[in-house]
N, C-alpha and C. Protein backbone atom coordinates (compact mmCIF):
# COMPACT_ATOMS: atom_id res chain seq x y z
N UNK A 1 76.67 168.43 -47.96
CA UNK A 1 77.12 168.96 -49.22
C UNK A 1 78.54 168.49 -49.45
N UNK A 2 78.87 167.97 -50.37
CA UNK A 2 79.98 167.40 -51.20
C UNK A 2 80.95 168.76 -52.04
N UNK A 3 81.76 169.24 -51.73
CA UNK A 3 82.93 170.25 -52.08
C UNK A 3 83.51 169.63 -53.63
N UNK A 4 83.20 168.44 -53.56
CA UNK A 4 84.19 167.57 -54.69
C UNK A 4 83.53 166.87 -55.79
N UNK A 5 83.58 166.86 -56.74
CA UNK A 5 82.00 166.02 -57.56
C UNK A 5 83.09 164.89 -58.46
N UNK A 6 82.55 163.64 -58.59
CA UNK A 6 83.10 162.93 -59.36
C UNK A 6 82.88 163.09 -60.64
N UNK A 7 83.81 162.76 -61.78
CA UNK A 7 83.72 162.47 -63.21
C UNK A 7 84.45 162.01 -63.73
N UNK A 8 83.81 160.91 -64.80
CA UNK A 8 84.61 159.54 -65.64
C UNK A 8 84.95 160.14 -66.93
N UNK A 9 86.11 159.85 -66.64
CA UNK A 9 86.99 160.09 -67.68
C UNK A 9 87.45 158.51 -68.11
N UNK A 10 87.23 158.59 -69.67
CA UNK A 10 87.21 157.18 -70.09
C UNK A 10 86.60 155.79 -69.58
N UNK A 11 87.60 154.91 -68.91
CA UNK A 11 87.21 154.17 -68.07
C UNK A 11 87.34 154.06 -66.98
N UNK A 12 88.07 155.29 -65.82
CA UNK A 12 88.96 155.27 -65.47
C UNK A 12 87.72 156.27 -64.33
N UNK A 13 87.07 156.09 -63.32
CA UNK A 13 86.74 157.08 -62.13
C UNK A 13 87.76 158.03 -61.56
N UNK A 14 87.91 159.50 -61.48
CA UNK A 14 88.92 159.86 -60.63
C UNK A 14 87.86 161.32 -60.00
N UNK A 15 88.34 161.43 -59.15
CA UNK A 15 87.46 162.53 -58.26
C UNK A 15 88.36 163.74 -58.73
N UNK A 16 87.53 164.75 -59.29
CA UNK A 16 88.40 166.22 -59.53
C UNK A 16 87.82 167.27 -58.86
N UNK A 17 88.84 168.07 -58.10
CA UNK A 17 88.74 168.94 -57.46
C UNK A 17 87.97 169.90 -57.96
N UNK A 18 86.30 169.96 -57.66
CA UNK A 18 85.78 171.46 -58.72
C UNK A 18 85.50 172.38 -57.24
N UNK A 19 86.77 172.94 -57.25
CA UNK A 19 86.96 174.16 -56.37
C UNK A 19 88.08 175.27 -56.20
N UNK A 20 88.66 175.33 -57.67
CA UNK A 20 89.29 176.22 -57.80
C UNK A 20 88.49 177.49 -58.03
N UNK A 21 87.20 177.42 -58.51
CA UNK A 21 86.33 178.99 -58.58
C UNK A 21 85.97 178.83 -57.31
N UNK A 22 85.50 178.17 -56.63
CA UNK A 22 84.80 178.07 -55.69
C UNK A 22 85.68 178.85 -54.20
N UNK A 23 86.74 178.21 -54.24
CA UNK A 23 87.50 178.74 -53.21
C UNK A 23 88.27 180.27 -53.64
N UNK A 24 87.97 180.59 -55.07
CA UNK A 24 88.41 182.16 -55.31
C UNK A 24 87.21 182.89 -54.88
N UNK A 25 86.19 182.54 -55.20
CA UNK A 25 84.83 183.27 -54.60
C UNK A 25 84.83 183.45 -53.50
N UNK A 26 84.85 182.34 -52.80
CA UNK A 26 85.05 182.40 -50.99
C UNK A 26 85.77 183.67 -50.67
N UNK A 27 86.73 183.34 -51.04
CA UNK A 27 88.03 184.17 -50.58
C UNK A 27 87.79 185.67 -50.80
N UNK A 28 87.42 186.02 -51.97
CA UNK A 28 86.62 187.22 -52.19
C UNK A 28 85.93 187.45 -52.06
N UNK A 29 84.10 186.56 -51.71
CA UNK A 29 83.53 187.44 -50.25
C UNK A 29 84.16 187.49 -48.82
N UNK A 30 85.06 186.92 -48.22
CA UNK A 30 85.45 187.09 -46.91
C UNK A 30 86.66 188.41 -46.93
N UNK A 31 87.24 189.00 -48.07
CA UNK A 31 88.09 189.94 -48.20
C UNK A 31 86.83 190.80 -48.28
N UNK A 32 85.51 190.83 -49.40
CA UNK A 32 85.01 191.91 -49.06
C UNK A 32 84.00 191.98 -48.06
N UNK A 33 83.61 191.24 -46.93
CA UNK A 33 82.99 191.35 -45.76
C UNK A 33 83.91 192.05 -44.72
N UNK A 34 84.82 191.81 -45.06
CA UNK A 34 86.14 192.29 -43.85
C UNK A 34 86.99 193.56 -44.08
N UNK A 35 86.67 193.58 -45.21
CA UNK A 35 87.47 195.09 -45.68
C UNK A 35 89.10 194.72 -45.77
N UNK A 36 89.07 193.49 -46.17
CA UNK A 36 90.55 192.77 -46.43
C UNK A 36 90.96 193.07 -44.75
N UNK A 37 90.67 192.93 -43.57
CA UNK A 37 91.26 192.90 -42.52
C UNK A 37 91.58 191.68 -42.16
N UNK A 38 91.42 190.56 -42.76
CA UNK A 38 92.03 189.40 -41.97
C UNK A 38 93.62 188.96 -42.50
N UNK A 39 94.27 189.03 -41.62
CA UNK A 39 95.50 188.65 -42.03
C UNK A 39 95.87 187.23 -42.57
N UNK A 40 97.36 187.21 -43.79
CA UNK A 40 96.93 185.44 -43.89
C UNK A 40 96.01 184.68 -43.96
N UNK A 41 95.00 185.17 -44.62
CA UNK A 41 93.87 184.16 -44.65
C UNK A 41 93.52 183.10 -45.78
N UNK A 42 93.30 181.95 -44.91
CA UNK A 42 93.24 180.94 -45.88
C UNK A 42 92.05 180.04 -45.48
N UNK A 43 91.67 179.81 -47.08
CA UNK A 43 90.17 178.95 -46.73
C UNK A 43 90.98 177.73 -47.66
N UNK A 44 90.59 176.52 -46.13
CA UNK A 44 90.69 174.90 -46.99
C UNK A 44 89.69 174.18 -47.27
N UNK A 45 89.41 173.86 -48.28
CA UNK A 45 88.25 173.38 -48.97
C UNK A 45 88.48 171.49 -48.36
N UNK A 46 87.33 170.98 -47.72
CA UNK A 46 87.52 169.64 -47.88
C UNK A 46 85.89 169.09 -48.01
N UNK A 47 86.09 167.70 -48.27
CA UNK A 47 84.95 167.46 -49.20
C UNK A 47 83.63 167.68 -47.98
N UNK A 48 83.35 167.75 -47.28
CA UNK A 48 82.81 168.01 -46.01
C UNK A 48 82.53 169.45 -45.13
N UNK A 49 83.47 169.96 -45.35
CA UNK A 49 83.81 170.88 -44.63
C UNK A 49 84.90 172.30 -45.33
N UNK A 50 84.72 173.45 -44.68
CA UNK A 50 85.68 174.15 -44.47
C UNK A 50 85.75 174.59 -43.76
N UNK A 51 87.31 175.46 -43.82
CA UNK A 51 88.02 175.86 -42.69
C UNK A 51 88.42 176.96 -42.90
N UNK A 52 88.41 177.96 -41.80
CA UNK A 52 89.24 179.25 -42.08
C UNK A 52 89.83 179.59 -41.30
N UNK A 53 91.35 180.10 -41.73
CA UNK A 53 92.34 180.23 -40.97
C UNK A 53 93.12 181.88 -41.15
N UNK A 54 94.21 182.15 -40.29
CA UNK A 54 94.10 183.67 -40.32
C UNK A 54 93.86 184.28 -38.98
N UNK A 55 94.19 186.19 -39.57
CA UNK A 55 93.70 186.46 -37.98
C UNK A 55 93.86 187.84 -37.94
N UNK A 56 92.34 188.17 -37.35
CA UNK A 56 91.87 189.14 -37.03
C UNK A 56 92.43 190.21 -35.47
N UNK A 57 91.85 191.09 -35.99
CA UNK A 57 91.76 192.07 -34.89
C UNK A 57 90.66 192.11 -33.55
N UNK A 58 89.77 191.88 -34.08
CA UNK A 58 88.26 191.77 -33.41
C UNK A 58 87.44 190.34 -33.89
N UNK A 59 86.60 190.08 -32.82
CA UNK A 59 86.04 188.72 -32.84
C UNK A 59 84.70 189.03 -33.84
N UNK A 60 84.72 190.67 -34.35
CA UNK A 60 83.66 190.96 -34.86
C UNK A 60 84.19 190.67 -36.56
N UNK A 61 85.14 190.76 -36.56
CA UNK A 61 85.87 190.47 -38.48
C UNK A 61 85.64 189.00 -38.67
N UNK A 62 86.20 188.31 -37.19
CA UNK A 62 86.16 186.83 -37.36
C UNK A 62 84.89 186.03 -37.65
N UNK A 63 83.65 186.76 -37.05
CA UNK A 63 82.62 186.60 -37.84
C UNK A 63 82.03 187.03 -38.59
N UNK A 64 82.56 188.19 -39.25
CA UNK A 64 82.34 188.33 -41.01
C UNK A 64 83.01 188.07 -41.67
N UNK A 65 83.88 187.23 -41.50
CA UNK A 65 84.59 186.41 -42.06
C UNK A 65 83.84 184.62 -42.32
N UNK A 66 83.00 184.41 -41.48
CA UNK A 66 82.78 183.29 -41.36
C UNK A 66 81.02 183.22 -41.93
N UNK A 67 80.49 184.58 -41.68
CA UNK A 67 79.63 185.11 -42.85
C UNK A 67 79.53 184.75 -44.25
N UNK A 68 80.98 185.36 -44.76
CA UNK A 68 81.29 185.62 -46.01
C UNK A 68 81.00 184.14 -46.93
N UNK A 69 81.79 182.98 -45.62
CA UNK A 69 81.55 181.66 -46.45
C UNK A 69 79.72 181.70 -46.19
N UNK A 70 79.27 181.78 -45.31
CA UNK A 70 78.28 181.19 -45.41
C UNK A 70 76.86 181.68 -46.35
N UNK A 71 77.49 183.10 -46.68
CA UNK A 71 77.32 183.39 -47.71
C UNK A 71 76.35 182.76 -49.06
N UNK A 72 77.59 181.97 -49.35
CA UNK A 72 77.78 181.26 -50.48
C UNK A 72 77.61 179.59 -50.26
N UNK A 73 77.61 179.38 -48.59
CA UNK A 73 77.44 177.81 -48.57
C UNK A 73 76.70 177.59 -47.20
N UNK A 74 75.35 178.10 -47.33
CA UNK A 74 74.72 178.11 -45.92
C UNK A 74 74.90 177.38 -45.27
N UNK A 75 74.86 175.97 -45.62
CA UNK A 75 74.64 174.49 -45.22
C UNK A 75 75.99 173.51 -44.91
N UNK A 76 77.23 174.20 -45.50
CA UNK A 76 78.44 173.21 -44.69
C UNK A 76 79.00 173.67 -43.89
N UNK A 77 79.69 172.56 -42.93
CA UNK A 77 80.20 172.32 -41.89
C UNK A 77 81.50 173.47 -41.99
N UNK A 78 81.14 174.81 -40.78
CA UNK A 78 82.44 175.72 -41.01
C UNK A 78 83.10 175.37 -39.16
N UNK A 79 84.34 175.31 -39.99
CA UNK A 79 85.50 175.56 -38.79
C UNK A 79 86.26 176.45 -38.96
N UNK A 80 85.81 177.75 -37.85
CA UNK A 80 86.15 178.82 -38.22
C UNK A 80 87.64 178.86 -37.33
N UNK A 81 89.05 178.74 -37.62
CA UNK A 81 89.88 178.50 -36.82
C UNK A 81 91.06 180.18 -37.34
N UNK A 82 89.95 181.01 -37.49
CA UNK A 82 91.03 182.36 -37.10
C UNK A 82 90.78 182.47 -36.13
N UNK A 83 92.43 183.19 -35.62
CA UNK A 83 93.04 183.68 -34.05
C UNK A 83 92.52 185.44 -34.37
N UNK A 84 92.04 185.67 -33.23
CA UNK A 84 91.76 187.05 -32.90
C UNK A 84 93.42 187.24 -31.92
N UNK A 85 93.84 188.40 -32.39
CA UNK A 85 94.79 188.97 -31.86
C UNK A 85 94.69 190.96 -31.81
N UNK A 86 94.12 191.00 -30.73
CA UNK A 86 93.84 192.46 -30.85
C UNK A 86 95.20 193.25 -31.26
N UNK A 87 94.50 194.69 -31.73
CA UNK A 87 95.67 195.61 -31.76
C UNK A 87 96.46 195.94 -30.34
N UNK A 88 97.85 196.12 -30.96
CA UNK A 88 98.21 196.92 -29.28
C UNK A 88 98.45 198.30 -30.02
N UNK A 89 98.48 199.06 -28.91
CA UNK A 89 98.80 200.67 -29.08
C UNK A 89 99.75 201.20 -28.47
């Protein structure tokens, strides 16, 4: 799956980013799978792949977090690169 779709404008090929909804959606199922518990979290869209970054409490957010994309994109390549950092007490 391709993140990026081409379109000609005039004569001129240029690849435009169609993932500004795309990566607000993301972002808002992984806030609401998690109950907004992931800290800093950021999803990078690349034409291949994404990535999620950030960081949890439990290894159990980190994969509803990684849910949330898949969600919405069963089929691409996730690199799920949040740090679990438990609570201390």
């Amino acid at each position: 799956m391709d993140l990026f779709e081409k379109r000609t404008f005039g004569s001129e090929n240029a690849v435009v980013p169609a993932v500004a909804h795309l990566e607000h959606e993301l972002e808002h199922r992984v806030q609401a799978r998690t109950g907004r518990r992931i800290r800093d979290l950021a999803i990078e869209l690349q034409p291949e792949r994404v990535v999620l970054r950030g960081f949890a409490s439990t290894y159990y957010l980190k994969q509803l977090a990684q849910q949330g994309i898949r969600d919405l994109l069963p089929s691409i390549y996730l690199e799920n690169d949040i740090t679990v950092v438990p609570a201390t007490n």
